[in-house]
C-alpha atoms as a PDB file:
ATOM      1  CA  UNK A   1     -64.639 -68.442-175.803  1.00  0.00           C
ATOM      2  CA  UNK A   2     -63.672 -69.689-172.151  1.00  0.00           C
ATOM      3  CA  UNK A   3     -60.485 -71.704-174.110  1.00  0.00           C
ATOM      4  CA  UNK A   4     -59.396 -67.950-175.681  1.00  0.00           C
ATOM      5  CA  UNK A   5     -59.392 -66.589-172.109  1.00  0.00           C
ATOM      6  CA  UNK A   6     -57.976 -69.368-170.735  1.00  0.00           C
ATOM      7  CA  UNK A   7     -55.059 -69.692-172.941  1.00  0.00           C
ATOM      8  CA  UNK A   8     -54.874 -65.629-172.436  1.00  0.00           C
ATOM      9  CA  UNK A   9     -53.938 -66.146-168.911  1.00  0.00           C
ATOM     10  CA  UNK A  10     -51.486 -68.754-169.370  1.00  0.00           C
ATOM     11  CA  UNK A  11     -49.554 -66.451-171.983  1.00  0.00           C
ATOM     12  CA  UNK A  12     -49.742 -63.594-169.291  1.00  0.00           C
ATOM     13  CA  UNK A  13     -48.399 -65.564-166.859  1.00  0.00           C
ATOM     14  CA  UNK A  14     -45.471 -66.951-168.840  1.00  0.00           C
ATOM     15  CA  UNK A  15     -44.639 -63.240-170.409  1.00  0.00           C
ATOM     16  CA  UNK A  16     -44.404 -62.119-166.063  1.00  0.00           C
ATOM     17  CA  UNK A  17     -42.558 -65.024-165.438  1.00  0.00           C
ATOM     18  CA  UNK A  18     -39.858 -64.655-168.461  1.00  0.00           C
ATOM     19  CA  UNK A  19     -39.327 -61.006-167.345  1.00  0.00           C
ATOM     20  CA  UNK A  20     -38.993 -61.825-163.371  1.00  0.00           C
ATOM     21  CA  UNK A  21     -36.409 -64.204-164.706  1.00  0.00           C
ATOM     22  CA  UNK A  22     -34.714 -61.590-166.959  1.00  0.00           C
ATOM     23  CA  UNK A  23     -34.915 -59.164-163.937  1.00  0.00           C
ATOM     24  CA  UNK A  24     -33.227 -61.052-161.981  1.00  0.00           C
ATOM     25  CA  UNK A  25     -30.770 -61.993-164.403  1.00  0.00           C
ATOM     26  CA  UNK A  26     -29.690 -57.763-164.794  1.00  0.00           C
ATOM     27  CA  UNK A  27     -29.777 -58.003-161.320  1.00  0.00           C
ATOM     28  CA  UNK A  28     -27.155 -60.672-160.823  1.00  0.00           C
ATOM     29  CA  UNK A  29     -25.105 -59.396-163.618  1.00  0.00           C
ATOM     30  CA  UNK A  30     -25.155 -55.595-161.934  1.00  0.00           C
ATOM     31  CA  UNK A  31     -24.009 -57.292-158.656  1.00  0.00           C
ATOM     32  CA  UNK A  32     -20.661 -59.340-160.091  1.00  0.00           C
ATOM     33  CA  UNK A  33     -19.996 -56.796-162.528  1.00  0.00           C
ATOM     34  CA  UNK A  34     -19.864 -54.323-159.443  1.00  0.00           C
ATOM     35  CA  UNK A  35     -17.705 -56.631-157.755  1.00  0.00           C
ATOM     36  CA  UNK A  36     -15.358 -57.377-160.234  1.00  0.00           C
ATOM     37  CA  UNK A  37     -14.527 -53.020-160.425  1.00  0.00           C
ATOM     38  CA  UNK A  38     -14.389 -52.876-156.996  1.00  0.00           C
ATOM     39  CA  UNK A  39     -11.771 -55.727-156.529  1.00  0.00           C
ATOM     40  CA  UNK A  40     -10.104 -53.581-159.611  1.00  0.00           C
ATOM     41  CA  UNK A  41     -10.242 -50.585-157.805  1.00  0.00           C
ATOM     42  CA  UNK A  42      -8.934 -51.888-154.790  1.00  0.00           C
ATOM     43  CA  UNK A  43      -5.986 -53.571-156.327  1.00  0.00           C
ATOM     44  CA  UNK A  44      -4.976 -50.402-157.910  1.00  0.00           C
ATOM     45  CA  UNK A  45      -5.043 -48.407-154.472  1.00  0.00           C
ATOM     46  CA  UNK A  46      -3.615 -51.158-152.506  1.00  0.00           C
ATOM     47  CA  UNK A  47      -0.013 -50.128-153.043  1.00  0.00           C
ATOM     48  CA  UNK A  48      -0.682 -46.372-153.280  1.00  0.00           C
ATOM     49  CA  UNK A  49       1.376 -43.845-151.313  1.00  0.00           C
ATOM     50  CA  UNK A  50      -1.323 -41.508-150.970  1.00  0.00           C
ATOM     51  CA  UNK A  51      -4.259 -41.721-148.476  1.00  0.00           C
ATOM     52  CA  UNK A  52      -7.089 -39.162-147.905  1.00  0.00           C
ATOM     53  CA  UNK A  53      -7.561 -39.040-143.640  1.00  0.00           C
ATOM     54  CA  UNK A  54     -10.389 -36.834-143.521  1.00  0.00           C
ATOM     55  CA  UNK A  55     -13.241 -35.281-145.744  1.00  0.00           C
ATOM     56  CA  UNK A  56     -14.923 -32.241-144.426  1.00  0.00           C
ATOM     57  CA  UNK A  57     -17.560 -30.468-146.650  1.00  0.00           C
ATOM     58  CA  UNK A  58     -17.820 -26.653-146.176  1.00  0.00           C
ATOM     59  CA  UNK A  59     -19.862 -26.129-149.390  1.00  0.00           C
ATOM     60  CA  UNK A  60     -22.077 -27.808-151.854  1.00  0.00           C
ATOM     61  CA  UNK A  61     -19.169 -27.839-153.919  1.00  0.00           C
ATOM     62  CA  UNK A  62     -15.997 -27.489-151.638  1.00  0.00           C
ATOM     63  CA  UNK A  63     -14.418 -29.813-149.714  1.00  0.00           C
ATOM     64  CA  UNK A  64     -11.544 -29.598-146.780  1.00  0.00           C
ATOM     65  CA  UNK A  65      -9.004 -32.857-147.159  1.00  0.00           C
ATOM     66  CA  UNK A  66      -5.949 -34.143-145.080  1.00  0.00           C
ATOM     67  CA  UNK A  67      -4.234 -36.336-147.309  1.00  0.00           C
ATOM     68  CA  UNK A  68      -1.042 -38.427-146.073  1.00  0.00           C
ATOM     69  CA  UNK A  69       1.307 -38.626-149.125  1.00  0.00           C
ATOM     70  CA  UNK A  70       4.375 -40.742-148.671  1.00  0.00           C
ATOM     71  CA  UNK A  71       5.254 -39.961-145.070  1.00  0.00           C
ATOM     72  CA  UNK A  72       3.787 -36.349-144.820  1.00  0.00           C
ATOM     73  CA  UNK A  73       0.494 -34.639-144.434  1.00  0.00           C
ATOM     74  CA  UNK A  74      -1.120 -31.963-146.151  1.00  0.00           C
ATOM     75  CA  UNK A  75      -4.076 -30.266-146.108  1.00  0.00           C
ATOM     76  CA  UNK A  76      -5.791 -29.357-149.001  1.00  0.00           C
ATOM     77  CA  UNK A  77      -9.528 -27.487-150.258  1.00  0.00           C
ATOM     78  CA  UNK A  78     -11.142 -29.246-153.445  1.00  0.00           C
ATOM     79  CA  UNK A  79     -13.614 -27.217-154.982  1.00  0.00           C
ATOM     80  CA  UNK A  80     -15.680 -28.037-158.527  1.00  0.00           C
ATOM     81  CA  UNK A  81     -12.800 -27.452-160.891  1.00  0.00           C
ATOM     82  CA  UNK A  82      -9.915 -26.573-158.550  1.00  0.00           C
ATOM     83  CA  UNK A  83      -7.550 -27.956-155.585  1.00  0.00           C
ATOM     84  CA  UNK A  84      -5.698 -25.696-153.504  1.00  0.00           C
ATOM     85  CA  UNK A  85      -3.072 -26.337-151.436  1.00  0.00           C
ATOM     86  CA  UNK A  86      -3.409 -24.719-147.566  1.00  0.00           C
ATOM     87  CA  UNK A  87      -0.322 -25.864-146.357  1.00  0.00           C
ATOM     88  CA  UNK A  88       1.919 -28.808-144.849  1.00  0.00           C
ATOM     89  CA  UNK A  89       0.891 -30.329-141.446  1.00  0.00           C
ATOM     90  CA  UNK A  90       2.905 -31.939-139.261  1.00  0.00           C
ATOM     91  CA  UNK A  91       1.894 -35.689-137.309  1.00  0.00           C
ATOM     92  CA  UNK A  92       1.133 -33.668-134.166  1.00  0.00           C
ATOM     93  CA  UNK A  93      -1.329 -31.717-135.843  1.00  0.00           C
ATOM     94  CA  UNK A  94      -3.698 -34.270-137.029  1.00  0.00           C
ATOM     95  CA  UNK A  95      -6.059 -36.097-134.488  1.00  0.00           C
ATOM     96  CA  UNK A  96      -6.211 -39.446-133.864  1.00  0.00           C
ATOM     97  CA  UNK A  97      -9.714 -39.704-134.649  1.00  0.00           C
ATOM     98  CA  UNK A  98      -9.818 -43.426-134.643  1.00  0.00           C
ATOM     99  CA  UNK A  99      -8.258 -44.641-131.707  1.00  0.00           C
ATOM    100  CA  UNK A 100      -9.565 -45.654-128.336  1.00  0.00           C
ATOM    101  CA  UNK A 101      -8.587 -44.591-124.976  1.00  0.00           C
ATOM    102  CA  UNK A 102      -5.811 -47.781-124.729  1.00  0.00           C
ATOM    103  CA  UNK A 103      -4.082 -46.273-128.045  1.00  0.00           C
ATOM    104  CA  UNK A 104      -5.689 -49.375-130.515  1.00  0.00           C
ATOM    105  CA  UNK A 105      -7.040 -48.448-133.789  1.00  0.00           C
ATOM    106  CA  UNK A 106     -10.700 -49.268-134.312  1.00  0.00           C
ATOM    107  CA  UNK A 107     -11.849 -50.649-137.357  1.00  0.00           C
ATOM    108  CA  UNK A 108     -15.524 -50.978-137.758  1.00  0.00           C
ATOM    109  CA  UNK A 109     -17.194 -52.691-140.122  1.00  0.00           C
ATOM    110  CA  UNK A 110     -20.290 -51.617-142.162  1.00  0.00           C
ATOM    111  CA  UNK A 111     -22.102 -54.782-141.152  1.00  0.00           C
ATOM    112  CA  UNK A 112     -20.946 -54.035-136.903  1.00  0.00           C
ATOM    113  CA  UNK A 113     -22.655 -50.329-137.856  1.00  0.00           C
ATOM    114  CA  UNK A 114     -25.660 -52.484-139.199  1.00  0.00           C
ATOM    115  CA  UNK A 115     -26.278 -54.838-136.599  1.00  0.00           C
ATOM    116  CA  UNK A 116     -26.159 -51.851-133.979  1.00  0.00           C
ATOM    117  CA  UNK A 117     -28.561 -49.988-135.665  1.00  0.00           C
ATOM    118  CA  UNK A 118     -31.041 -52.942-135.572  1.00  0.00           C
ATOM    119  CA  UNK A 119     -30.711 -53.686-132.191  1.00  0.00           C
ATOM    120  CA  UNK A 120     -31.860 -50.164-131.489  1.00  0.00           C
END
């Protein structure tokens, strides 16, 4: 009797261990598999002629966007099934939303965000 529930435990411990292993296993293949369609992604857009500036949500389902497209700008709404053209904007128009007081462009990093956070 005390072998049966000994050799019980060992089995329970070796069927948690095999599927902490296989966990981690999904786990690891989720993360490269996300990488590799991200470095796809970004390939793609690297050479693309059209950037969106600013998002601004007005809706559930509608969206504001300045996109840049070649060397102009444009404003456009993006509802559910629709996008609608408001109009051509000119360089003047747009804000410089990202640039300091000396005229450099800021780029901040998720991880710079991060580390800010924690220190508060």
């Amino acid at each position: 009797m005390l072998l049966l529930s000994t050799s019980n435990r060992f089995d329970s411990i070796g069927q948690l261990l095999t599927v902490i292993l296989i966990f981690i296993f999904v786990l690891a293949l989720t993360y490269f598999a996300t990488k590799l369609t991200a470095g796809l992604q970004k390939g793609r857009l690297a050479g693309s002629n059209v950037e969106v500036l600013e998002t601004f949500r007005i809706a559930p389902t509608k969206y504001i966007q300045v996109v840049r497209i070649g060397g102009k700008y444009f404003s456009y709404v993006v509802c559910k099934d629709t996008v609608t053209l408001l109009g051509e904007m000119t360089e003047d128009d747009i804000s410089e939303f990202n640039k300091t007081e000396t005229g450099a462009t800021v780029n901040v990093t998720f991880k710079e965000i991060l580390d800010k956070l924690k220190k508060q």
